[in-house]
PDB file of N, CA and C in Angstrom:
ATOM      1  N   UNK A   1      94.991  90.971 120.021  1.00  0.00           N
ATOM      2  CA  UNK A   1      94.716  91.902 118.945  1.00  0.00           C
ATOM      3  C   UNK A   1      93.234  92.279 119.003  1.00  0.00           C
ATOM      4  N   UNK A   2      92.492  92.703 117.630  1.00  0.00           N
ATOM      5  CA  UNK A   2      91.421  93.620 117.799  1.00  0.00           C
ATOM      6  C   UNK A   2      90.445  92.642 117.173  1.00  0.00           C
ATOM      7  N   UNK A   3      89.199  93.067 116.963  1.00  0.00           N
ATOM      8  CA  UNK A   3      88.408  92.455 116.266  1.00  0.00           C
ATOM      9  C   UNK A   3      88.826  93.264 114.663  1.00  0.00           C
ATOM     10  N   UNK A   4      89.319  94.470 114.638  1.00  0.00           N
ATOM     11  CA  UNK A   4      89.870  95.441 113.779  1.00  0.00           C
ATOM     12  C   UNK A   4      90.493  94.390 112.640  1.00  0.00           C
ATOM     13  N   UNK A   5      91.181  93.444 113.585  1.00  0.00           N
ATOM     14  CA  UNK A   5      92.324  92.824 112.574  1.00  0.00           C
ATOM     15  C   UNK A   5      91.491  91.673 111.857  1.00  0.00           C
ATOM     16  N   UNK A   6      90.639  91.505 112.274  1.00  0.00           N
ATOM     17  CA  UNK A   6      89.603  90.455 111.342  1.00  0.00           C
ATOM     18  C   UNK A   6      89.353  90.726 110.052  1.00  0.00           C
ATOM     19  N   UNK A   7      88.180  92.040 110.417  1.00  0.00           N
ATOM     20  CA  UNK A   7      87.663  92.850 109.588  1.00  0.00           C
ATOM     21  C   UNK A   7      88.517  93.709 108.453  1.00  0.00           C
ATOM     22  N   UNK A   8      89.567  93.715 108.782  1.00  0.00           N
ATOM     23  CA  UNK A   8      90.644  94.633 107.653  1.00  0.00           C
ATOM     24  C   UNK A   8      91.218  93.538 106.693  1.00  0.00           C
ATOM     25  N   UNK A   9      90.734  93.819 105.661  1.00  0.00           N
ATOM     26  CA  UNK A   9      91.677  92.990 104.659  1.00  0.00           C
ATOM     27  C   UNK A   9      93.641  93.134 104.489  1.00  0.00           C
ATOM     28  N   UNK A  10      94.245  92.128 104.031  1.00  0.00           N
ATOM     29  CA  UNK A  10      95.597  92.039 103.638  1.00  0.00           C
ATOM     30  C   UNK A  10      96.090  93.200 102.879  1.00  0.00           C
ATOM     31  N   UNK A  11      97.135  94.383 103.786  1.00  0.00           N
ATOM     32  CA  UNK A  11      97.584  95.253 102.849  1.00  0.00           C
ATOM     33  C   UNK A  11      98.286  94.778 102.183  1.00  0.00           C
ATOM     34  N   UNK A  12      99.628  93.639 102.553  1.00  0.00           N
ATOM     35  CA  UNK A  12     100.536  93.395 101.775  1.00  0.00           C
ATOM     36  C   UNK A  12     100.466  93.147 100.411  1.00  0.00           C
ATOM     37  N   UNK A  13     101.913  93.412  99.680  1.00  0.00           N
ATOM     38  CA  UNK A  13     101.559  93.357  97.906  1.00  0.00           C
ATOM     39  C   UNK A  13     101.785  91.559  97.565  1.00  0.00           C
ATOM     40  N   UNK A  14     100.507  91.323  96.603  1.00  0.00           N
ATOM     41  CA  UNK A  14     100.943  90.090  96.072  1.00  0.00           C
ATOM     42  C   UNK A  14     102.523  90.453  95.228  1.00  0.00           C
ATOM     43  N   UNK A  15     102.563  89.783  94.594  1.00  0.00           N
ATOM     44  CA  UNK A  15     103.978  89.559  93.215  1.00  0.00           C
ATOM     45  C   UNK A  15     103.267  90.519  92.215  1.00  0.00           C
ATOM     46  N   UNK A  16     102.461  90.014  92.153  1.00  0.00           N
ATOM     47  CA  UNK A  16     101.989  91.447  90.650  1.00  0.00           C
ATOM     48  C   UNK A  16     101.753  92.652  91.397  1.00  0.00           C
ATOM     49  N   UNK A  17     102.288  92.998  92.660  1.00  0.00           N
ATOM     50  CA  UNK A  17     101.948  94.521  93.320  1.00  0.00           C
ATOM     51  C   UNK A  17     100.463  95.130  93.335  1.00  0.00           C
ATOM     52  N   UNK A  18      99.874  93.807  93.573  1.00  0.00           N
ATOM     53  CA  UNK A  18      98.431  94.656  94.156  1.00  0.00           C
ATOM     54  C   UNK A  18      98.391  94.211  96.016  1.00  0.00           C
ATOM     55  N   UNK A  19      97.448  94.993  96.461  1.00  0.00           N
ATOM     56  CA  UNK A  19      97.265  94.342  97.845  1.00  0.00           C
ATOM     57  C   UNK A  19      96.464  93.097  97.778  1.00  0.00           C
ATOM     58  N   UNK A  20      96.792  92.454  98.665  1.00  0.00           N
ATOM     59  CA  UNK A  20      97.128  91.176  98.892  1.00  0.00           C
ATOM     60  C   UNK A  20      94.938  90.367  98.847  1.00  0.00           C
ATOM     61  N   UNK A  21      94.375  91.262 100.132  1.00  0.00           N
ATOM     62  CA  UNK A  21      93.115  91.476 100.230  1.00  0.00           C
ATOM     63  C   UNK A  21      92.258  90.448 101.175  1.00  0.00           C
ATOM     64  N   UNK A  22      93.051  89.067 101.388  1.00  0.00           N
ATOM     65  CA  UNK A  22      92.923  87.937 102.215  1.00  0.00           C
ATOM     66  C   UNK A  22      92.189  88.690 103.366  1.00  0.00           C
ATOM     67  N   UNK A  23      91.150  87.745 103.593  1.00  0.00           N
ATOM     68  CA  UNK A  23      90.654  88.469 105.415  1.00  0.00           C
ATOM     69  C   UNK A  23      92.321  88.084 106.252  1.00  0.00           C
ATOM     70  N   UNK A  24      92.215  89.139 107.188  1.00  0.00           N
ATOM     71  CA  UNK A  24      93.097  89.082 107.972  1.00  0.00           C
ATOM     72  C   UNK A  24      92.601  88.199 109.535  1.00  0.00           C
ATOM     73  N   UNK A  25      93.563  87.987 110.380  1.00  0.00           N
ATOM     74  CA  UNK A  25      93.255  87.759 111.541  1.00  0.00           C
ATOM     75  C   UNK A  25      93.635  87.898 113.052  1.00  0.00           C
ATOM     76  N   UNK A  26      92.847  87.890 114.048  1.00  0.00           N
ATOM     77  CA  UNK A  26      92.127  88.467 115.192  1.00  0.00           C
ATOM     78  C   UNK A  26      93.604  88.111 116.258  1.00  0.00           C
ATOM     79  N   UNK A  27      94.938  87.150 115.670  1.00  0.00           N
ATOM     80  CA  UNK A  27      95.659  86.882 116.301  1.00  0.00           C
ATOM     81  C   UNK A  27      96.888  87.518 115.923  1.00  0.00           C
ATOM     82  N   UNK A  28      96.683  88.457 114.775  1.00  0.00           N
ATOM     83  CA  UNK A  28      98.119  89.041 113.924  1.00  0.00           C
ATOM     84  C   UNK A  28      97.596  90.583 113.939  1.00  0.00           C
ATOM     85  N   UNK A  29      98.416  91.648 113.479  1.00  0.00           N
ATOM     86  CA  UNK A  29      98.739  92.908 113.308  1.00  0.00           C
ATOM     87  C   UNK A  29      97.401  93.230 112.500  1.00  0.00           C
ATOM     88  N   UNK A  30      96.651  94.115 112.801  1.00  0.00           N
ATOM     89  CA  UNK A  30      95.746  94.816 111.429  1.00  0.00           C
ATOM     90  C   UNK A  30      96.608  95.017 109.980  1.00  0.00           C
ATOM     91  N   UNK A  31      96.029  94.322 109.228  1.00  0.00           N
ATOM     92  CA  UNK A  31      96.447  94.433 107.702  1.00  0.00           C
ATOM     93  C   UNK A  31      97.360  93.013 107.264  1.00  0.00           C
ATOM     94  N   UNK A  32      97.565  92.417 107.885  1.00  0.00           N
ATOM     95  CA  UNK A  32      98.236  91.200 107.267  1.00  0.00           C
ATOM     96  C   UNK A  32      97.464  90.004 107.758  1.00  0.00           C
ATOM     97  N   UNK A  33      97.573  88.914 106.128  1.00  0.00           N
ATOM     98  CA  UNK A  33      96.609  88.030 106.708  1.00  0.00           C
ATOM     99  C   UNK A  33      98.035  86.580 106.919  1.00  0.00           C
ATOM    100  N   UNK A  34      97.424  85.487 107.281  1.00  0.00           N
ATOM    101  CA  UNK A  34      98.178  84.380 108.105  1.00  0.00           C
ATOM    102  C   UNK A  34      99.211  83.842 106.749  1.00  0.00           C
ATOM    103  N   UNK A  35      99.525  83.745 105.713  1.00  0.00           N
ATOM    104  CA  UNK A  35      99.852  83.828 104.794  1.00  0.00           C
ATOM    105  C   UNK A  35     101.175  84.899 105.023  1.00  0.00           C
ATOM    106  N   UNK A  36     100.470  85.930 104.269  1.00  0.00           N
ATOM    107  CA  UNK A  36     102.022  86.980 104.235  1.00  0.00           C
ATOM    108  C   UNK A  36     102.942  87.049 106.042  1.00  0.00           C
ATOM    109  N   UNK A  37     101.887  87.031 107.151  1.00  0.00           N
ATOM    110  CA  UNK A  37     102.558  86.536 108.283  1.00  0.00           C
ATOM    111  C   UNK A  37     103.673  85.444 108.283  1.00  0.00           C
ATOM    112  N   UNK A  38     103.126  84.625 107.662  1.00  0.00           N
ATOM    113  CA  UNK A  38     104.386  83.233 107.638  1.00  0.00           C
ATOM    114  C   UNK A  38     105.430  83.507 107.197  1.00  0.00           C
ATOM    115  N   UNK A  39     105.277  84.346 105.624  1.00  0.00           N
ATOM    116  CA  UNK A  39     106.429  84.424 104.496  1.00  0.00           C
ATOM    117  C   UNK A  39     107.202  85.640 105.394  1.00  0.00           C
ATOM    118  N   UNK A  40     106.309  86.769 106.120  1.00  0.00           N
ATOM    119  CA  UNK A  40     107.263  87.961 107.143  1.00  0.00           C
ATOM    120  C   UNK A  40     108.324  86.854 108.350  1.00  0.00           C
ATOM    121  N   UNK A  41     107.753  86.280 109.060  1.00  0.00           N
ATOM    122  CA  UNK A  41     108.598  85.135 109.883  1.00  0.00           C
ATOM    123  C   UNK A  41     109.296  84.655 109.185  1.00  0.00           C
ATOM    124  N   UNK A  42     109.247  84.462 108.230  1.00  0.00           N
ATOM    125  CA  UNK A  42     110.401  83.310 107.445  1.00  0.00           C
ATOM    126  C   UNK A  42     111.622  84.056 107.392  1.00  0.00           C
ATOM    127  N   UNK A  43     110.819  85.662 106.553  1.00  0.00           N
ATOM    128  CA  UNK A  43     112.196  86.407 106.370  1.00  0.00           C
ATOM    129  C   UNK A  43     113.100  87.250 107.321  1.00  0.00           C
ATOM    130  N   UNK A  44     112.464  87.275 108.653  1.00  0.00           N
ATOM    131  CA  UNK A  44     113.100  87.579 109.587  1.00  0.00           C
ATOM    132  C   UNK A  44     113.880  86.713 110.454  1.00  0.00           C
ATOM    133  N   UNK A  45     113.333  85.417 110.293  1.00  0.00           N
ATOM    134  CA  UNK A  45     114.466  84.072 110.929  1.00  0.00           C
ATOM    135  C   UNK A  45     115.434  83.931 110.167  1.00  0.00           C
ATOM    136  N   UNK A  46     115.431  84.463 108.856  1.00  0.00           N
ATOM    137  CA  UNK A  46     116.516  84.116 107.725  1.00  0.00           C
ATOM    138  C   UNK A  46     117.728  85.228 107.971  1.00  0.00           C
ATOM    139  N   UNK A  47     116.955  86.797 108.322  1.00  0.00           N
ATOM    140  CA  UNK A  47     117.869  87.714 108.822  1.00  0.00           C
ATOM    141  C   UNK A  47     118.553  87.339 110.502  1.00  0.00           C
ATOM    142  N   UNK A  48     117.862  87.030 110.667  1.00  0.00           N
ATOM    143  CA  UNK A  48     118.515  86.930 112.727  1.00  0.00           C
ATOM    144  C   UNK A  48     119.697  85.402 112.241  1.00  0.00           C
ATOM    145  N   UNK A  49     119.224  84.702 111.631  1.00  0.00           N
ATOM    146  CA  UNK A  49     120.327  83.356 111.524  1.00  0.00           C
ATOM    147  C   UNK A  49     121.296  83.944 110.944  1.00  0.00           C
ATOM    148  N   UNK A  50     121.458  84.699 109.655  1.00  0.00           N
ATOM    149  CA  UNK A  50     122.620  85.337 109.523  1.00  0.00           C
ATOM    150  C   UNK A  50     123.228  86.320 110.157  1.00  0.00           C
ATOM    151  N   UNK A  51     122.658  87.111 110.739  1.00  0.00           N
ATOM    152  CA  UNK A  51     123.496  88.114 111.726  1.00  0.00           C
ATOM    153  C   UNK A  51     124.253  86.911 112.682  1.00  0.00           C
ATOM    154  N   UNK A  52     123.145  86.328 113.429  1.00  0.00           N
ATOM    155  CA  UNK A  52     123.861  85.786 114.435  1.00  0.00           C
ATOM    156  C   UNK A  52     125.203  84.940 114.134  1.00  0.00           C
ATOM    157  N   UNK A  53     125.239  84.273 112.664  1.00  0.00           N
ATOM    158  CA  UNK A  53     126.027  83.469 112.192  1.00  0.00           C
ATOM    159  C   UNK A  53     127.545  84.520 111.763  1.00  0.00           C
ATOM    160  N   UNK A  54     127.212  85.708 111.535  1.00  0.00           N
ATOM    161  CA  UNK A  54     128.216  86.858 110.599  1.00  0.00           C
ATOM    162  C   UNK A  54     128.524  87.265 112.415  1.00  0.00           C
ATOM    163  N   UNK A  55     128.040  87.502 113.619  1.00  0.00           N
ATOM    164  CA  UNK A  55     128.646  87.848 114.705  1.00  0.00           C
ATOM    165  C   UNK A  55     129.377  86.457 115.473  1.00  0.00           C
ATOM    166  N   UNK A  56     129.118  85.494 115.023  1.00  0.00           N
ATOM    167  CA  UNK A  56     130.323  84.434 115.943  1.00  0.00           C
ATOM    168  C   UNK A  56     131.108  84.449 115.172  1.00  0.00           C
ATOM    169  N   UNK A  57     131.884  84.938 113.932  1.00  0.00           N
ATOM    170  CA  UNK A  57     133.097  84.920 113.380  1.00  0.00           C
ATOM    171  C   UNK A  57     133.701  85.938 113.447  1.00  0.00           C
TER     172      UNK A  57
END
């Protein structure tokens, strides 16, 4: 990634719908910091386990 992604704060929305604002980092996407990264992984292992689980039946 960039040095970009350092320097850019967290777009994502907290719960009360503001942006998020966390420094971001130099190993993830510009705009998300290591935090909302985790909770995005979580919710995409949660989608792929159920597809995969709804396609072997």
């Amino acid at each position: 990634m960039s040095v970009a992604s350092k320097l850019t704060p967290c777009t994502m929305l907290t719960r009360d719908g503001e942006p998020c604002g966390k420094p971001g980092d130099d190993t993830l996407p510009t705009g998300i910091c290591v935090e909302h990264a985790i909770q995005v992984f979580r919710a995409v292992s949660r989608i792929v386990a159920a597809k995969t689980e709804e396609a072997k039946r």
